[in-house]
Protein backbone atom coordinates (compact mmCIF):
# COMPACT_ATOMS: atom_id res chain seq x y z
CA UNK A 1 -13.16 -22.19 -9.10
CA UNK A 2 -9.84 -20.22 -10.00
CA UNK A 3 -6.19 -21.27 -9.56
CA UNK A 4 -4.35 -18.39 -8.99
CA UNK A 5 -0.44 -17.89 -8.62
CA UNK A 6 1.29 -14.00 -6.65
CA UNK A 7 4.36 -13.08 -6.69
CA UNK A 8 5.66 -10.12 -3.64
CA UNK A 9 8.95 -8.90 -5.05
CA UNK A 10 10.08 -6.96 -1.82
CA UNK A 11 13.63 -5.40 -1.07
CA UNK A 12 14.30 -7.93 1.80
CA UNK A 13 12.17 -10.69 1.22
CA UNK A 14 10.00 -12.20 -1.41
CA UNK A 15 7.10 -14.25 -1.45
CA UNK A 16 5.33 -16.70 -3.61
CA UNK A 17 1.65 -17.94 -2.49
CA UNK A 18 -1.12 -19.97 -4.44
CA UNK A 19 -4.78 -18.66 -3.74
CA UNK A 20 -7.57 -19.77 -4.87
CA UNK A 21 -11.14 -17.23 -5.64
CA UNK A 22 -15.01 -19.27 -5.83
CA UNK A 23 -18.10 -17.60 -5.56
CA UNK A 24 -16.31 -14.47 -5.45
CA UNK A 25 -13.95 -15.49 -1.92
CA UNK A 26 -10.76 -15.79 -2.03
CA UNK A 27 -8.27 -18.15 0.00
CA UNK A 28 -4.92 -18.46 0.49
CA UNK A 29 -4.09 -22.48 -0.14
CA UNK A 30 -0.21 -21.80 0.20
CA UNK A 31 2.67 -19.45 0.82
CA UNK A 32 6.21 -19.31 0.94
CA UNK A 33 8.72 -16.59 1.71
CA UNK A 34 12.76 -16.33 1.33
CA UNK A 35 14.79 -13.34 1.57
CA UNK A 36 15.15 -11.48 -1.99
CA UNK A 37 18.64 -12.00 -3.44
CA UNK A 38 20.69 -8.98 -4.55
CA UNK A 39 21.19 -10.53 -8.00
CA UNK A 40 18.00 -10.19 -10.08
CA UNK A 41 17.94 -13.18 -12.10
CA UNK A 42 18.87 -15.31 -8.68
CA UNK A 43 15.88 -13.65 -7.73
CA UNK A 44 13.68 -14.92 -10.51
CA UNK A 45 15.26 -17.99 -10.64
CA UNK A 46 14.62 -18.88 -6.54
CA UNK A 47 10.79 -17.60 -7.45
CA UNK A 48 10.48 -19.72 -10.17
CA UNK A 49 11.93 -22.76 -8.20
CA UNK A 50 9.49 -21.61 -5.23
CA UNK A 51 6.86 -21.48 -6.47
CA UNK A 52 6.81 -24.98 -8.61
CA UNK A 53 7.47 -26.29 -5.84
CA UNK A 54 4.70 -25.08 -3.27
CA UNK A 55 2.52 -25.96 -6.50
CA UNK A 56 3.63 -29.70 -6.48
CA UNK A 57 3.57 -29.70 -2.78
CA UNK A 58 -0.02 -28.91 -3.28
CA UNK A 59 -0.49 -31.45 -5.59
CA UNK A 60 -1.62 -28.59 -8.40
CA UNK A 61 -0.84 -27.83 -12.37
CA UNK A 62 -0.08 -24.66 -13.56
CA UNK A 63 -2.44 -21.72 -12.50
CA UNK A 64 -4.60 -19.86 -14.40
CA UNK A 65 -2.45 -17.04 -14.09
CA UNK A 66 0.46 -15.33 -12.19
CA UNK A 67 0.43 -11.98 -10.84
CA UNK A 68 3.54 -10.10 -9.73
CA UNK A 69 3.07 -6.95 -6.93
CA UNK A 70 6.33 -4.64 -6.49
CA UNK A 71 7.19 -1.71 -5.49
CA UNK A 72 7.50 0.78 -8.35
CA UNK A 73 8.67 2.80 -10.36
CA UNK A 74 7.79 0.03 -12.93
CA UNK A 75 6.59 0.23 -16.61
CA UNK A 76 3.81 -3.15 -16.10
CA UNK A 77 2.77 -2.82 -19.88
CA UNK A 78 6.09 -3.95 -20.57
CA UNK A 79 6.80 -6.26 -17.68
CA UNK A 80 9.73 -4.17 -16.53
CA UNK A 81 11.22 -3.17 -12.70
CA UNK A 82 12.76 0.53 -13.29
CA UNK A 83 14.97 0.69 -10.23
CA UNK A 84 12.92 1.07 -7.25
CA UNK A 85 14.70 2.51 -4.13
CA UNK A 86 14.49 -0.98 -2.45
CA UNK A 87 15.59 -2.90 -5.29
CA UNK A 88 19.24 -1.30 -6.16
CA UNK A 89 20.12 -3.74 -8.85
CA UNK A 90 16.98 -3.76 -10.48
CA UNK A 91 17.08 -1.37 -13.43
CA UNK A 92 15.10 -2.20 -16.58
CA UNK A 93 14.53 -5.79 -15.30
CA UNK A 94 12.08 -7.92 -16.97
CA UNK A 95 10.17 -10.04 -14.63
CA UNK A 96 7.43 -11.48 -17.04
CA UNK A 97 9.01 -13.15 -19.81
CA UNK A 98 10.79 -15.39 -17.18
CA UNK A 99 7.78 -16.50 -15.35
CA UNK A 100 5.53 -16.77 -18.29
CA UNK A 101 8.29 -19.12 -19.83
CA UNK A 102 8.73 -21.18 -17.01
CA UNK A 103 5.12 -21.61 -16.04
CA UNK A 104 3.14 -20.88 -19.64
CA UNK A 105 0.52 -19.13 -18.10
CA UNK A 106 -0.27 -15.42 -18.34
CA UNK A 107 1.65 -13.02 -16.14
CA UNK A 108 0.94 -10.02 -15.13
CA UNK A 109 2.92 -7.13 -13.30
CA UNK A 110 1.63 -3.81 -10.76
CA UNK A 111 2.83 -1.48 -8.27
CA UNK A 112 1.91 -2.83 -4.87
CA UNK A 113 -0.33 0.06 -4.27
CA UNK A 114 -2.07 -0.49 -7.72
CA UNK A 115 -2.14 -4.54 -6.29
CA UNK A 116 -2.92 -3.46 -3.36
CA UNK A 117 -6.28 -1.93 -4.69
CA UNK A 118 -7.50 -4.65 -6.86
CA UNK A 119 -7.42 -6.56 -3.75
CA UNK A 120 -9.65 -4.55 -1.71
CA UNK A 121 -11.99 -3.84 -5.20
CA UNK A 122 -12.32 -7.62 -5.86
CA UNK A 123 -12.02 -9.18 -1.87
CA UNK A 124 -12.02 -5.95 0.55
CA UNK A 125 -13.42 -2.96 1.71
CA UNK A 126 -13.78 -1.59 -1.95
CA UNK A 127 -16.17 -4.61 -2.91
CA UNK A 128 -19.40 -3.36 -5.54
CA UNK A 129 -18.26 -0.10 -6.08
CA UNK A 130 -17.29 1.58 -9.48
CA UNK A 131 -14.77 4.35 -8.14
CA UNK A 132 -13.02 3.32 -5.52
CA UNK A 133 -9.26 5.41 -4.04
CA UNK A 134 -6.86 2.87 -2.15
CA UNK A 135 -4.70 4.36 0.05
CA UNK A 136 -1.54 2.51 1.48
CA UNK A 137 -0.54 4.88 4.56
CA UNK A 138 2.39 2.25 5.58
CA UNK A 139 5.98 3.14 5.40
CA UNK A 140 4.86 5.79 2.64
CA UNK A 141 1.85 6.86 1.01
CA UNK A 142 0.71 6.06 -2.01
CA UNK A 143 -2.98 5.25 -4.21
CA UNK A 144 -4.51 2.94 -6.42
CA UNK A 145 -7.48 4.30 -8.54
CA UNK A 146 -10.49 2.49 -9.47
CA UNK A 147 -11.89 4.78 -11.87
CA UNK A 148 -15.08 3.56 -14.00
CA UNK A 149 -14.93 -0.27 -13.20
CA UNK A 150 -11.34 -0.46 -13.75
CA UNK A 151 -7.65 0.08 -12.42
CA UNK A 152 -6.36 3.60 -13.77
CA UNK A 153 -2.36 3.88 -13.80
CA UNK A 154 -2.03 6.57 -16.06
CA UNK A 155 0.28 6.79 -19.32
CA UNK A 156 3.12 5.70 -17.87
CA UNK A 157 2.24 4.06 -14.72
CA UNK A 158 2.67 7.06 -12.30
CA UNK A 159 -1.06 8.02 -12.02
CA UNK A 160 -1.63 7.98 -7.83
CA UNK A 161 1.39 9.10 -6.45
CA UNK A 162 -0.33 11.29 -4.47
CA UNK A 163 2.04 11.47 -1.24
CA UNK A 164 4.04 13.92 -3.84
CA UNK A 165 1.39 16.05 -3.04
CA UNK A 166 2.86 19.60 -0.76
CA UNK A 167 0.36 20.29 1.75
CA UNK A 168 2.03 22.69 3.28
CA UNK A 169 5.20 24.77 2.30
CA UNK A 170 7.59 23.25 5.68
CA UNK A 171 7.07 20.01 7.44
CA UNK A 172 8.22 16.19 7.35
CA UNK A 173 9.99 14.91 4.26
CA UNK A 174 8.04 12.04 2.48
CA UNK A 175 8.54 11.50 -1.22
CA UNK A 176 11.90 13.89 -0.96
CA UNK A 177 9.59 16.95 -0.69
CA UNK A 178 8.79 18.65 3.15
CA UNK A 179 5.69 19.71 3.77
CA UNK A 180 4.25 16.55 1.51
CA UNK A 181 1.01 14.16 1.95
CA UNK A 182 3.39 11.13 2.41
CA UNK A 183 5.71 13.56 4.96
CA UNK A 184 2.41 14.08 6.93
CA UNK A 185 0.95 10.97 6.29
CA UNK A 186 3.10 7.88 6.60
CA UNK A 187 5.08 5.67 9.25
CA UNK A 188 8.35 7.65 8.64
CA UNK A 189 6.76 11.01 8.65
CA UNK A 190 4.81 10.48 12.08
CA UNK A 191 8.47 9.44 13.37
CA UNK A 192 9.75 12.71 11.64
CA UNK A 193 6.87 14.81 13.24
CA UNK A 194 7.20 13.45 16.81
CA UNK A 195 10.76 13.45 16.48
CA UNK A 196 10.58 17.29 16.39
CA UNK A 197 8.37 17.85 18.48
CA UNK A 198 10.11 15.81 21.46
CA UNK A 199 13.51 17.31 21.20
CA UNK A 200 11.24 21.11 21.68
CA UNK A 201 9.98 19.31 24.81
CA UNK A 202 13.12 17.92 25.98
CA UNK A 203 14.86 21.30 25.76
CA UNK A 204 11.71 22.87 27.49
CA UNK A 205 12.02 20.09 30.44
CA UNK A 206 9.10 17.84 29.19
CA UNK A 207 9.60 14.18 28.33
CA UNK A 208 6.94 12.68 26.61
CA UNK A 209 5.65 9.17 27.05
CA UNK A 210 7.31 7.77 23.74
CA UNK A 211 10.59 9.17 24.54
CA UNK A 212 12.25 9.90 28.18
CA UNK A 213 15.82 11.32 26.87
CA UNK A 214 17.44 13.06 23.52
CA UNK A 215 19.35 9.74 22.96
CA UNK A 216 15.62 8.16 22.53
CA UNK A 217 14.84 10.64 19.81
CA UNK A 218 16.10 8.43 16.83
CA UNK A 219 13.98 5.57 18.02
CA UNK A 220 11.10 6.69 17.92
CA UNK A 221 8.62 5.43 15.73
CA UNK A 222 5.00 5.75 14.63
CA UNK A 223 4.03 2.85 16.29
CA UNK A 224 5.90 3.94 20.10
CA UNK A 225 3.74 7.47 19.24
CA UNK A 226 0.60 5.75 19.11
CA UNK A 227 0.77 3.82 22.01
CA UNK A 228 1.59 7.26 23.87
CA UNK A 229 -1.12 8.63 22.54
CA UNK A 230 -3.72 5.55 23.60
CA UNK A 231 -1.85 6.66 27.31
CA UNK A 232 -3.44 10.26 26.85
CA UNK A 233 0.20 11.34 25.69
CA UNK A 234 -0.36 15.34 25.05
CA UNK A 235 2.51 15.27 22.57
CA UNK A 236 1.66 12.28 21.04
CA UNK A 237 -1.98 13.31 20.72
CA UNK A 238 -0.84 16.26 19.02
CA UNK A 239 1.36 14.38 16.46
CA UNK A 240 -1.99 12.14 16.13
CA UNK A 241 -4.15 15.09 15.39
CA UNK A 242 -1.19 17.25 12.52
CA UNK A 243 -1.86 13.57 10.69
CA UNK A 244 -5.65 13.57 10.90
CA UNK A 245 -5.55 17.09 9.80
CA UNK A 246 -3.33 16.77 7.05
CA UNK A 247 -4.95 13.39 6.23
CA UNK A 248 -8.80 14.89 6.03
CA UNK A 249 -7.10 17.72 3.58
CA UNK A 250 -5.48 15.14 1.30
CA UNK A 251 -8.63 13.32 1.05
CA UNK A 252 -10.43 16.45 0.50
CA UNK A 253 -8.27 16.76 -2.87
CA UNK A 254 -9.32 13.61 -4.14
CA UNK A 255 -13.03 13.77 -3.55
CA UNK A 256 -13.29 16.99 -5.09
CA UNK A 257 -11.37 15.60 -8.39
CA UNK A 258 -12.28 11.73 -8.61
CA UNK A 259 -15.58 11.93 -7.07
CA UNK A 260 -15.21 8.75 -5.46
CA UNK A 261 -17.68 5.96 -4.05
CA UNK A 262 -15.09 5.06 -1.33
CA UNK A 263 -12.00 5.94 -0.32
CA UNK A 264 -10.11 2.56 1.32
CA UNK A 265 -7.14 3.62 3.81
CA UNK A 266 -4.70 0.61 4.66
CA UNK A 267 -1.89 0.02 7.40
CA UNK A 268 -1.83 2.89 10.00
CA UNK A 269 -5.31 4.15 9.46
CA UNK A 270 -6.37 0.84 9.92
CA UNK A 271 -4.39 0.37 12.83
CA UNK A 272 -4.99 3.54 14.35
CA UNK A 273 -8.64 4.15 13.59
CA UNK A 274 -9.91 5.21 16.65
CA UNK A 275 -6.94 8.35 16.39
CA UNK A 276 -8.07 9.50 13.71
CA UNK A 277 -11.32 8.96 11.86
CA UNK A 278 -13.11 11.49 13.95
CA UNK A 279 -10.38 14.79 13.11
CA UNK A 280 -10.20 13.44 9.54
CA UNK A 281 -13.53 13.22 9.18
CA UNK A 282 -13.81 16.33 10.15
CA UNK A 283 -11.69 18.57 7.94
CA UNK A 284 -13.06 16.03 5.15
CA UNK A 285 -16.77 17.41 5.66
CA UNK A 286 -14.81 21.21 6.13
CA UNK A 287 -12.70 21.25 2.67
CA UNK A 288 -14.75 18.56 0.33
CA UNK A 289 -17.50 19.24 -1.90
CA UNK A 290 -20.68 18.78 -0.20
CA UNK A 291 -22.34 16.96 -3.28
CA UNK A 292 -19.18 14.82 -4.11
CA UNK A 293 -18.56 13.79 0.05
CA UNK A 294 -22.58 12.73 -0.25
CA UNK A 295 -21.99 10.04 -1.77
CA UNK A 296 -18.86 8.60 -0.99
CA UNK A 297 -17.92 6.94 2.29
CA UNK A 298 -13.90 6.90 4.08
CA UNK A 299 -13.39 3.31 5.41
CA UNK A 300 -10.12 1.32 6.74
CA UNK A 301 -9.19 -1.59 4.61
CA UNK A 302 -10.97 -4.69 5.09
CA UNK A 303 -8.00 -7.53 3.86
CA UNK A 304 -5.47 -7.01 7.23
CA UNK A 305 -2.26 -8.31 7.33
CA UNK A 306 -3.46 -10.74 4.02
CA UNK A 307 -3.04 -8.00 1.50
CA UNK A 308 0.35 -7.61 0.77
CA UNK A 309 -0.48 -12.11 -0.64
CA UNK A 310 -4.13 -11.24 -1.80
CA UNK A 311 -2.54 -8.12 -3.95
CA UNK A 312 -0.52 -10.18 -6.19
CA UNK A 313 -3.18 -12.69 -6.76
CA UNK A 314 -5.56 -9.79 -7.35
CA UNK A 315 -3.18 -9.16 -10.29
CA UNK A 316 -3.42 -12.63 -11.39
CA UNK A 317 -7.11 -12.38 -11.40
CA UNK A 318 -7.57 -9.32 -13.05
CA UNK A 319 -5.66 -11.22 -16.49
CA UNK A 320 -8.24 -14.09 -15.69
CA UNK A 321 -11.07 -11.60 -15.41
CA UNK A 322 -10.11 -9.65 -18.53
CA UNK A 323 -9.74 -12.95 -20.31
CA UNK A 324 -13.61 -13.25 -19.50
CA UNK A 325 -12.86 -17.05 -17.68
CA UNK A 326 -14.84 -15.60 -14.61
């Protein structure tokens, strides 16, 4: 049995949870969450203070380990928070040396996408395999790589960022590049794509489902587009369908150069299986490698709503893990 400490450094709120993994399950024994601070060292300070105390409200010492899931860019060899768009003030920040002070313990620091992976490796959908792709297809989209038994960040932590990917040469903006994986593939770029597409219709005299009048158009979202599209929306099913196609050709690229086992896609795909497996399944089996697509399967994440907790004590447990305790 493992005591584990995670820490979710978000730009609106932050959360602290204590989790502990037996027999190779994990559960969640405690959580808290607080909106993040702008100051950075309020920040650690309230996490700090958070988290001692969910640990003395359940009556626990110090965990084996802490693990610390943000959004990046980050440098997590040296413990340091590189000014992510969400986090304004946070430019060179060091969130380790804190934490490991305060609690004594060994702390440990990832993207959430790279968190995000270990999560599903060790807990979800990714469970026994070797080479496994996590995808987060949320608000954008980005991957953690499971190459060889192990998490794979690159030399400078910026292996995965697939959404920078151009798919096309014109399209929706994701990553600050039209025409991109994440533009085609993410919350905000399904908005984008619809978006477009409704203010053709509305000129033409056609309202669709997910938005009656121009002054709807900057409402929409991805999720008002999919519940069109469960109605038999046309438009919507057509925004549904650019994704899958764009989606099956962006997994095409990574089969053909990671020759994965499995390829785990969170949030939307997850959400909105049933719109797209089939098309990107399709254009997978089109564009892929036969040999390499034999032998690796395309599945929606397996840890739900849980992940963005279980990633930052997958963190924890991969220093626990490496330190050979398990």
């Amino acid at each position: 049995m493992t005591i584990m400490a995670g820490v979710d450094i978000g730009g609106t709120k932050c959360a602290v949870c204590v989790g502990q993994e037996q027999a190779g399950e994990i559960a969640i024994l405690g959580k808290r969450r607080f909106p993040t601070p702008a100051a950075p060292h309020l920040a650690l300070e309230q996490i700090g203070a958070e988290l001692s105390g969910l640990l003395a409200e359940l009556r626990l010492a110090s965990p084996a380990a802490l693990g610390i899931a943000c959004g990046g860019p980050l440098d997590s060899r040296r413990g340091l928070v590189l000014a992510p768009p969400n986090l304004p003030h946070w430019d060179g920040i060091d969130v380790i040396a804190p934490l490991r002070a305060r609690f004594g313990v060994p702390v440990g620091l990832q993207n959430d996408a790279n968190a995000c992976a270990l999560a599903e490796w060790r807990w979800g959908a990714g469970r026994g395999c070797q080479n496994m792709i996590f995808l987060t297809f949320g608000t954008g989209m980005g991957s953690g790589l499971i190459l060889d038994g192990r998490l794979y960040s690159g030399a400078n932590d910026n292996a995965g960022e697939v959404g920078h990917w151009r798919l096309e040469p014109d399209g929706p903006t994701g990553y600050g590049k039209a025409g991109s994986f994440e533009g085609f593939c993410s919350g905000g770029g399904i908005a984008q794509l619809a978006r477009a597409l409704a203010a053709a219709a509305l000129r033409a005299g056609r309202a669709p489902l997910f938005c009656a009048e121009p002054a709807g158009l900057g409402l929409i979202t991805a999720e008002s587009v999919a519940e069109a599209a469960l109605r038999g929306d046309e438009l919507a099913l057509q925004v549904f369908d650019s994704v899958a196609q764009h989606l099956g050709r962006g997994l095409a690229l990574l089969v053909d150069v990671l020759n994965p086992e499995r390829i785990v896609i969170g949030s939307i795909y997850a959400r909105q299986h049933h719109l797209l497996a089939e098309k990107t399944l399709a254009v997978l089996r089109q564009e892929a490698l036969p040999l390499a697509l034999a032998v690796c399967q395309v599945v929606p994440a397996g840890l739900g709503e849980a992940v963005g907790d279980l990633a930052a004590l997958s963190v924890a447990m991969s220093l626990v893990w490496a330190a050979g305790r398990v």
